[in-house]
Protein backbone atom coordinates (compact mmCIF):
# COMPACT_ATOMS: atom_id res chain seq x y z
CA UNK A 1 -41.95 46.96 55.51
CA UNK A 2 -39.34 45.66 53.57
CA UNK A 3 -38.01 41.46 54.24
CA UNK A 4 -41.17 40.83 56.82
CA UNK A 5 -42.17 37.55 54.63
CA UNK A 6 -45.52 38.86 54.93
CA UNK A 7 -47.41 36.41 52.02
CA UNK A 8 -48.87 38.46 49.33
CA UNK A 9 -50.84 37.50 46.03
CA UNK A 10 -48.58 36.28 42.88
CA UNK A 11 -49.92 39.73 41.05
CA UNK A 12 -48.57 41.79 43.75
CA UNK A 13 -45.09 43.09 44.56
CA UNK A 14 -43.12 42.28 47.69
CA UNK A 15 -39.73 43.75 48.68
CA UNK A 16 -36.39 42.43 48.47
CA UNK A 17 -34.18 41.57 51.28
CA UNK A 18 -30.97 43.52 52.54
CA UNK A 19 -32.54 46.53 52.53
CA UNK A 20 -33.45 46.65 48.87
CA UNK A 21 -36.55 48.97 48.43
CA UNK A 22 -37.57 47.54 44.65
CA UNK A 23 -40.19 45.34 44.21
CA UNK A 24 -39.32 41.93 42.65
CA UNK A 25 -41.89 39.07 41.30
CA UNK A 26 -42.72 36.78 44.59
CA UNK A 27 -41.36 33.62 44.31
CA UNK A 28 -37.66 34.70 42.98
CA UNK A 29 -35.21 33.21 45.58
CA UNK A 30 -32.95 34.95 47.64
CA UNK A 31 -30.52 32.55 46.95
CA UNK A 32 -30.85 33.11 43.19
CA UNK A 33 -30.79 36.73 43.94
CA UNK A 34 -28.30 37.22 46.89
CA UNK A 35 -26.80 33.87 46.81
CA UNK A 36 -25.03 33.15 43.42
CA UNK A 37 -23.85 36.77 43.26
CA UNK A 38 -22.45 36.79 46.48
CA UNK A 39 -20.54 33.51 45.59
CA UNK A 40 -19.26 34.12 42.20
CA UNK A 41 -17.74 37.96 42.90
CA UNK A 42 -16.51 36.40 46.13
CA UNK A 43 -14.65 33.91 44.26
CA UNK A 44 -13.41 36.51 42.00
CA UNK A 45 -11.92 38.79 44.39
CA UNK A 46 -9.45 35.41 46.02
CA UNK A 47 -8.38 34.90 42.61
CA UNK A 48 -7.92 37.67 40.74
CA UNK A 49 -4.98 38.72 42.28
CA UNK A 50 -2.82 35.53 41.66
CA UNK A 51 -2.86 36.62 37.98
CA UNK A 52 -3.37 40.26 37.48
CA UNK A 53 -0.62 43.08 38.56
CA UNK A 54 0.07 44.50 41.74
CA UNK A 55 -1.54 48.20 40.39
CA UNK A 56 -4.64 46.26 39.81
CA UNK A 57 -4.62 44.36 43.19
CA UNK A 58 -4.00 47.85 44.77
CA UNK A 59 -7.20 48.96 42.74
CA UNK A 60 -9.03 45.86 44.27
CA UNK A 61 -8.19 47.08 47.38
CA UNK A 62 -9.38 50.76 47.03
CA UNK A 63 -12.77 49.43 45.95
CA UNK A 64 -13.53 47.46 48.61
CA UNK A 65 -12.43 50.18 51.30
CA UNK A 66 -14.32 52.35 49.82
CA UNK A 67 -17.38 50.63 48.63
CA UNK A 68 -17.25 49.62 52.65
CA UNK A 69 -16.96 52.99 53.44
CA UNK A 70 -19.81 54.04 51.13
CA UNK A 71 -22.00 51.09 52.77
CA UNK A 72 -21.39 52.42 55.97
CA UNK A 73 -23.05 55.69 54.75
CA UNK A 74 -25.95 54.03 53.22
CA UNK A 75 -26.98 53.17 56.79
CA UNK A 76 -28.16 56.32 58.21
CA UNK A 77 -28.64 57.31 54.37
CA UNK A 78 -30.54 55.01 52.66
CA UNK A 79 -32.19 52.89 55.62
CA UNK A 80 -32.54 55.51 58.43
CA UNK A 81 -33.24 58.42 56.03
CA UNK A 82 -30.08 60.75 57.52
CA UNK A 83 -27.88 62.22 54.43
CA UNK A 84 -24.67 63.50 56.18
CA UNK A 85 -21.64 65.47 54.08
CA UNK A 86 -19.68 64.70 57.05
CA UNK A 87 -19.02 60.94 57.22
CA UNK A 88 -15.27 61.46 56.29
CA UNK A 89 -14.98 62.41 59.83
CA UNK A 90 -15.23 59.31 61.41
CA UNK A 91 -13.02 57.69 58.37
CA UNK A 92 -10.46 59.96 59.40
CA UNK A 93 -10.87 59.57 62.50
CA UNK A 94 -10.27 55.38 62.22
CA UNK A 95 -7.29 56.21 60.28
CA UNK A 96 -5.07 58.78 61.76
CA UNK A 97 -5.46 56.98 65.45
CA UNK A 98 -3.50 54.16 62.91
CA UNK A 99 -1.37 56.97 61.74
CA UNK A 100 -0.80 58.07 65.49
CA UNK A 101 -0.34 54.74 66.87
CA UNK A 102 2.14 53.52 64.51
CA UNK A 103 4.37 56.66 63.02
CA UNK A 104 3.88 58.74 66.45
CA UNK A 105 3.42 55.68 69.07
CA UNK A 106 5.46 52.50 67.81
CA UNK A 107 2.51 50.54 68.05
CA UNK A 108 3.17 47.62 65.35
CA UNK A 109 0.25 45.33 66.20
CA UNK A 110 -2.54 45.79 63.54
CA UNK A 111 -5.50 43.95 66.04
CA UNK A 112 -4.75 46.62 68.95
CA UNK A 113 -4.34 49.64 66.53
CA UNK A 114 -8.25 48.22 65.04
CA UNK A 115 -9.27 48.56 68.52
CA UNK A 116 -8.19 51.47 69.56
CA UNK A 117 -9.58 53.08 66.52
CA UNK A 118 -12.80 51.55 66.34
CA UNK A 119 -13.01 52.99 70.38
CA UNK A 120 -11.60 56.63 69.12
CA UNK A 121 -14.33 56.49 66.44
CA UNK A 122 -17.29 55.62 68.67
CA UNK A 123 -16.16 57.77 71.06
CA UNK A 124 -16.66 60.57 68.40
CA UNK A 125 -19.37 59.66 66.71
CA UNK A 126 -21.25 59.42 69.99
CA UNK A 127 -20.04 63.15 71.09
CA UNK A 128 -20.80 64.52 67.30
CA UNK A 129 -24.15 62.73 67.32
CA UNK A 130 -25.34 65.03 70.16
CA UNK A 131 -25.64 68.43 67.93
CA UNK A 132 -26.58 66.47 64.89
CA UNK A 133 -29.47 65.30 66.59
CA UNK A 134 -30.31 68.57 67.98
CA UNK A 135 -31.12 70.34 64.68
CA UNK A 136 -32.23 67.15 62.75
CA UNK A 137 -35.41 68.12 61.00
CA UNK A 138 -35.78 72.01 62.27
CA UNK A 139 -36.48 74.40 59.96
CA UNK A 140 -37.37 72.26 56.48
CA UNK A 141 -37.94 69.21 58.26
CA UNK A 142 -37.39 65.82 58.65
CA UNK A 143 -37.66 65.12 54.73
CA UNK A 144 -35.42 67.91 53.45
CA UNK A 145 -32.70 67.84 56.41
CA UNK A 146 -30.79 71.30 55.08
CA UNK A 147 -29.40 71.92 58.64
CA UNK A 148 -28.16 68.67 59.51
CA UNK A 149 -27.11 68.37 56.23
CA UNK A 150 -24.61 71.92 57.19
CA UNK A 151 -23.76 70.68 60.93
CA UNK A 152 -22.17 67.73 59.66
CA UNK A 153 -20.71 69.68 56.78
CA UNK A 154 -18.54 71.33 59.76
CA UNK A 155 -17.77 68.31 61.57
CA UNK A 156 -15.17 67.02 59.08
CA UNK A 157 -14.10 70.81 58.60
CA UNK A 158 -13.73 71.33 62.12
CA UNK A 159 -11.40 68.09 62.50
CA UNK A 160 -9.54 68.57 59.81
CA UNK A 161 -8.42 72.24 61.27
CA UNK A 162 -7.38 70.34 64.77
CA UNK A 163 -5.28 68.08 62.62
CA UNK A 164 -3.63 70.95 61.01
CA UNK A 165 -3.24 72.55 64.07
CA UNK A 166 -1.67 69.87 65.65
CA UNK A 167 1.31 70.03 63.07
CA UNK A 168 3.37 68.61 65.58
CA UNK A 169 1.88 65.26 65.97
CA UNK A 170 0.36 65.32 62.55
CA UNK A 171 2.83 67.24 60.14
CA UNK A 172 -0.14 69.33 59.41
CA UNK A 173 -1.34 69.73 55.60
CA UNK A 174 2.02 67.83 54.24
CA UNK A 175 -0.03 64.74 56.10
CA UNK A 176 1.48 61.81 58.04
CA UNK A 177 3.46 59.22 55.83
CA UNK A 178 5.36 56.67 57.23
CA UNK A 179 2.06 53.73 57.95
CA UNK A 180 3.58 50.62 58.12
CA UNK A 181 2.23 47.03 56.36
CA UNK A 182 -0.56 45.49 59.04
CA UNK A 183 1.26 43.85 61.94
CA UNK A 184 -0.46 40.37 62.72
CA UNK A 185 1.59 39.32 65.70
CA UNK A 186 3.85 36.26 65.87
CA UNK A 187 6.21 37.42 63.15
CA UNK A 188 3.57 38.07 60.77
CA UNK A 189 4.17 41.42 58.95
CA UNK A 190 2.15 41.31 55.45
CA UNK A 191 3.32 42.21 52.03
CA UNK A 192 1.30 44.11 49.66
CA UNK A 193 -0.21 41.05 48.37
CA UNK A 194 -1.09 39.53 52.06
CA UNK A 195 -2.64 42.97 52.61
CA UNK A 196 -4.92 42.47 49.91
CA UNK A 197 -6.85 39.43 51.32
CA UNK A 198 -6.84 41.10 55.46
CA UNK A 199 -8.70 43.66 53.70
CA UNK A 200 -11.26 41.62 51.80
CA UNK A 201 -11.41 39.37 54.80
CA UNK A 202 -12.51 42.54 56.90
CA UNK A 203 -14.69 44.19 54.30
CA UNK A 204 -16.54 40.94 53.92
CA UNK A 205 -16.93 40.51 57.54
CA UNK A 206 -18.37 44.27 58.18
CA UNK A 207 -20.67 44.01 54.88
CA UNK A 208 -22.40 40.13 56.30
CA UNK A 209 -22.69 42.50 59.80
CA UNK A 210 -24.56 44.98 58.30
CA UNK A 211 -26.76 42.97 55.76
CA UNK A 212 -27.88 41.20 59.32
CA UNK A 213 -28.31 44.31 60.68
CA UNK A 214 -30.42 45.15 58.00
CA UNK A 215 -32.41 42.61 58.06
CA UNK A 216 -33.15 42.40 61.78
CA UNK A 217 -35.78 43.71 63.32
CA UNK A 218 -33.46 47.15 64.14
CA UNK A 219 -33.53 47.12 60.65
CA UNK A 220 -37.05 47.38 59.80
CA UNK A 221 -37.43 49.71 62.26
CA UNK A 222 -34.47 51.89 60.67
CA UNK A 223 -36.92 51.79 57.66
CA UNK A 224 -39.99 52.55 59.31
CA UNK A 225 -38.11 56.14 60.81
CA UNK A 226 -36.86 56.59 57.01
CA UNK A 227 -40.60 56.23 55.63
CA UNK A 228 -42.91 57.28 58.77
CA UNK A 229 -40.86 58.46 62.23
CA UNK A 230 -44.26 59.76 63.95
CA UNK A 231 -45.91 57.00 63.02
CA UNK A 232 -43.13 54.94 64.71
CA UNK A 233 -43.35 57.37 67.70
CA UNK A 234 -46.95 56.68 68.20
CA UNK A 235 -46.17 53.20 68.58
CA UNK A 236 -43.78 53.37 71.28
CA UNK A 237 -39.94 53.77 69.80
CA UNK A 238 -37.77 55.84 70.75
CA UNK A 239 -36.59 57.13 66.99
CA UNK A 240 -34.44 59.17 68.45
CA UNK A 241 -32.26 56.53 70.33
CA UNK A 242 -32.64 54.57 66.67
CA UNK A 243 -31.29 57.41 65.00
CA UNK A 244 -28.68 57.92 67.12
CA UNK A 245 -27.11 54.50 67.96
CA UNK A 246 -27.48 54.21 63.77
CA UNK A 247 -25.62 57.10 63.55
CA UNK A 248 -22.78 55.78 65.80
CA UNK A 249 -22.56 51.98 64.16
CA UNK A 250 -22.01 53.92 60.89
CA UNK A 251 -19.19 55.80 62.31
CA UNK A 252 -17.95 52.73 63.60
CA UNK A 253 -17.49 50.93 60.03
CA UNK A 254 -16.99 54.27 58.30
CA UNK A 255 -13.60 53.72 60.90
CA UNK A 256 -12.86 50.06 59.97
CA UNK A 257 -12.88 51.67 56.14
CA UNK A 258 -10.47 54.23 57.85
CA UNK A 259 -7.92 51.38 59.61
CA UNK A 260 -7.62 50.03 56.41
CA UNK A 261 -7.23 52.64 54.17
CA UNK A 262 -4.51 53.95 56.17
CA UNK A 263 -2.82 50.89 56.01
CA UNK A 264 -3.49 50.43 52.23
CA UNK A 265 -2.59 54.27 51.38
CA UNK A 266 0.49 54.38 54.05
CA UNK A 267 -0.34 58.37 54.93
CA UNK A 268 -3.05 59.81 56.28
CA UNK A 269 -3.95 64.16 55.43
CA UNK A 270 -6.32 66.33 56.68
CA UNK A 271 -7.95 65.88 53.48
CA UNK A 272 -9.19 62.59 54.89
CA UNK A 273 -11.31 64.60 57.44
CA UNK A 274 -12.75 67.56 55.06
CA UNK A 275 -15.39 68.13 52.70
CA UNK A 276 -13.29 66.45 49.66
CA UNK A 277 -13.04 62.60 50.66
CA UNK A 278 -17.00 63.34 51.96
CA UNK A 279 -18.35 64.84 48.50
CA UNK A 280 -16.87 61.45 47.00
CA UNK A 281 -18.43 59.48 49.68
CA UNK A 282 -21.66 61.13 49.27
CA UNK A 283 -21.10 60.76 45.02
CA UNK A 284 -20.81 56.90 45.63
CA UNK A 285 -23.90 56.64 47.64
CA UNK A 286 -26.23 58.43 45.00
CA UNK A 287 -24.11 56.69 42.06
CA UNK A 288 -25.17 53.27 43.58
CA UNK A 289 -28.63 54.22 44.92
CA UNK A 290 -30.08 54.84 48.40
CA UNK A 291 -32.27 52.08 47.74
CA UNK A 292 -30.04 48.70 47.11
CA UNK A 293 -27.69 47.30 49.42
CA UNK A 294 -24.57 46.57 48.02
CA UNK A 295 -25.70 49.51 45.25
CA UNK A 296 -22.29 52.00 46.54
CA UNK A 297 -20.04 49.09 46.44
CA UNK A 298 -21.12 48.79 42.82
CA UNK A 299 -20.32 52.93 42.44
CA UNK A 300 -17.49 52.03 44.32
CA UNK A 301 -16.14 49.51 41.78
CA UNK A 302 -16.90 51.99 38.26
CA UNK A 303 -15.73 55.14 40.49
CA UNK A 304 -12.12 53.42 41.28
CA UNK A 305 -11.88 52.30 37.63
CA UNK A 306 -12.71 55.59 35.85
CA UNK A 307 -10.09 57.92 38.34
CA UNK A 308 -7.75 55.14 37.45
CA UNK A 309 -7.53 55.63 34.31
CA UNK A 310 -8.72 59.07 34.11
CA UNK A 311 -6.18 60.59 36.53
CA UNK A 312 -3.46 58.39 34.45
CA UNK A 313 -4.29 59.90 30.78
CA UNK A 314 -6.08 63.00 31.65
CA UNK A 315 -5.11 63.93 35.10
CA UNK A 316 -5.82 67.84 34.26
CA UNK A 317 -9.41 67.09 33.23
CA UNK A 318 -9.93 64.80 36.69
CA UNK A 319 -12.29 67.30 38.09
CA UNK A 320 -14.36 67.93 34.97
CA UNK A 321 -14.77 63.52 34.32
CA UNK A 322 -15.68 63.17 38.27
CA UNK A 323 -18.62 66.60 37.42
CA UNK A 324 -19.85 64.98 34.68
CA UNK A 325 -20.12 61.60 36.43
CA UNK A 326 -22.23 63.25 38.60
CA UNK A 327 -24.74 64.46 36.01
CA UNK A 328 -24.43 61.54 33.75
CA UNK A 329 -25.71 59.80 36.79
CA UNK A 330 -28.74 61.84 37.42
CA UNK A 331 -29.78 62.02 33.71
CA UNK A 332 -29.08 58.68 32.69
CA UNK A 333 -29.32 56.72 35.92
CA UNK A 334 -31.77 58.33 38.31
CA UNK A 335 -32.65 55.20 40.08
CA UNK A 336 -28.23 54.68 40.07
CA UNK A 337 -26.11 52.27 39.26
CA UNK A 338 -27.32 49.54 42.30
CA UNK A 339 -30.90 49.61 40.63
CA UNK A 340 -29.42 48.80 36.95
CA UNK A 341 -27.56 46.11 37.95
CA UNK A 342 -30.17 44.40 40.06
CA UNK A 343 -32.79 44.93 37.34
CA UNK A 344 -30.39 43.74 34.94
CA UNK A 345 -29.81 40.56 37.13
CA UNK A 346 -33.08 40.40 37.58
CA UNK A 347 -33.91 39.39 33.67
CA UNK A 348 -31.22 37.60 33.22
CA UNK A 349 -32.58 34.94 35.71
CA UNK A 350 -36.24 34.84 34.45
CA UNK A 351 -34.64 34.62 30.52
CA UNK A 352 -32.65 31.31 32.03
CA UNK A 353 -35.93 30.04 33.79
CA UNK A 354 -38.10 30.97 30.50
């Protein structure tokens, strides 16, 4: 199972840590690996925006809510084995209790409107789970999921009609506008550019708690549902209590990713909720690759880039670039973008040890 430190011979392959299901020569360091990386795009994201323009620090900010939202779908995806098409539920959900709280409720402080939201979205994750869970695996199975796949399909649908329904609270389909800047108590209302950093401070807070919760020993066990559940069952777990409390921490940062893009976007629409913001979810996960860890913050990064500039110069042709993404990706990058990189990477450090 992948990260057990299990000592193997130099001939034969071990896995990577964080999750990372490709085999790697033993001996390369995870600080080599994990370490440098992690430092020098770290470094990157404090100091790019003291000399690039606002657009492009907004763009910063949009990748890193969404690569964290596409991370948080990886969880039950890529280490529990659990594709959903209804994740954008639970984003919505995180951001229009900020929509509600602030427009609708006059509540300015950003830490209790986090709270609140991150209780909202648990609270719905953990009712949703309950049907997911009931037809998880019948009729194709456990490795071709087609009904879960369609139940959470209709939880985002179903949301998104209570939103529009409740046009009085919510303005229906024109959305809620009106989010303020994050509140930080004690006189501190950010800016644009202070907004910046609370996200990256948050994303990079949720994306350390998940790489340790990936590499704990829920983790592995995440993996060992993903690759063998009965055999797991035969042992003694519970998979489905795995499954399920998986299912709910996912929800839970898919609603951080919420929180701040309703703060970062300043209205929230039913479109949040629906199909569309879950298709792109779902795009980023398979653009970055099931099997790396920071792989859909990667998709994350080239998907943000290319609508940029696409929807700027071509805006009519949006739908036809984000298609043929999508089959560039399988043609050209089957294993997805995460695997390129990390192979890539990879060489790079055994041409500067050569």
């Amino acid at each position: 199972m992948a990260g057990t430190g299990e000592e193997t011979s130099a001939k034969k392959p071990v896995m990577t840590s964080g999750g990372d299901n490709l085999p790697r020569r033993q001996g390369a360091s995870p600080l080599v690996e994990i370490g440098i990386p992690a430092v020098f795009v770290g470094l990157m994201l404090i100091t790019m925006p003291l000399y690039i323009a606002s657009w492009a620090t907004s763009l910063l900010g949009r990748m890193l809510i969404l690569g964290l939202f596409a991370m948080s779908l990886n969880l039950i995806w890529g280490h529990t084995g659990m594709p959903s098409f209804g994740h954008a539920a639970f984003f919505g959900a995180g951001g229009y209790t900020v929509a509600l709280l602030t427009v609708r409720g006059g509540v300015t402080s950003f830490w209790i409107n986090l709270l609140l939201a991150l209780v909202v979205t648990a609270i719905v994750a953990a009712i949703l789970g309950f049907p997911a869970f009931r037809v998880f695996g019948v009729g194709a199975g456990a490795a071709n999921p087609i009904y879960f796949l369609l139940t959470t399909l209709a939880f985002g649908e179903i949301l998104s009609r209570v939103v529009i329904a409740a046009r009085k609270y919510t303005l229906g389909t024109n959305g809620l506008p009106g989010i303020p800047k994050p509140d930080l108590g004690f006189g501190l209302r950010l800016n644009a550019f202070q907004s910046y950093y609370l996200t990256l401070a948050i994303t990079i807070i949720c994306i350390f708690l998940m790489y340790r919760l990936a590499n704990s020993r829920y983790g592995y066990v995440l993996r060992g549902i993903r690759d063998n559940e009965r055999r797991l069952q035969a042992l003694g777990y519970n998979t489905w209590l795995y499954k399920y409390t998986a299912w709910v921490i996912a929800g839970i940062f898919a609603g951080v990713a919420g929180v701040l893009f309703a703060y970062h976007n300043h209205i929230m629409t039913p479109t949040h909720l629906a199909m569309a913001t879950s298709e792109i979810v779902f795009f980023l996960v398979i653009l970055g690759s099931t099997s790396t860890f920071v792989g859909p913050l990667v998709a994350a990064v080239a998907f943000v880039w290319i609508e940029h500039y696409a929807s700027h110069f071509v805006p009519a042709r949006w739908h036809m670039i984000f298609g043929a993404m999508m089959v560039l990706t399988v043609v050209a990058l089957p294993q997805g973008l995460g695997v390129f990189v990390l192979k890539w990477w990879r060489r790079l450090i055994r041409a500067l040890a050569a």
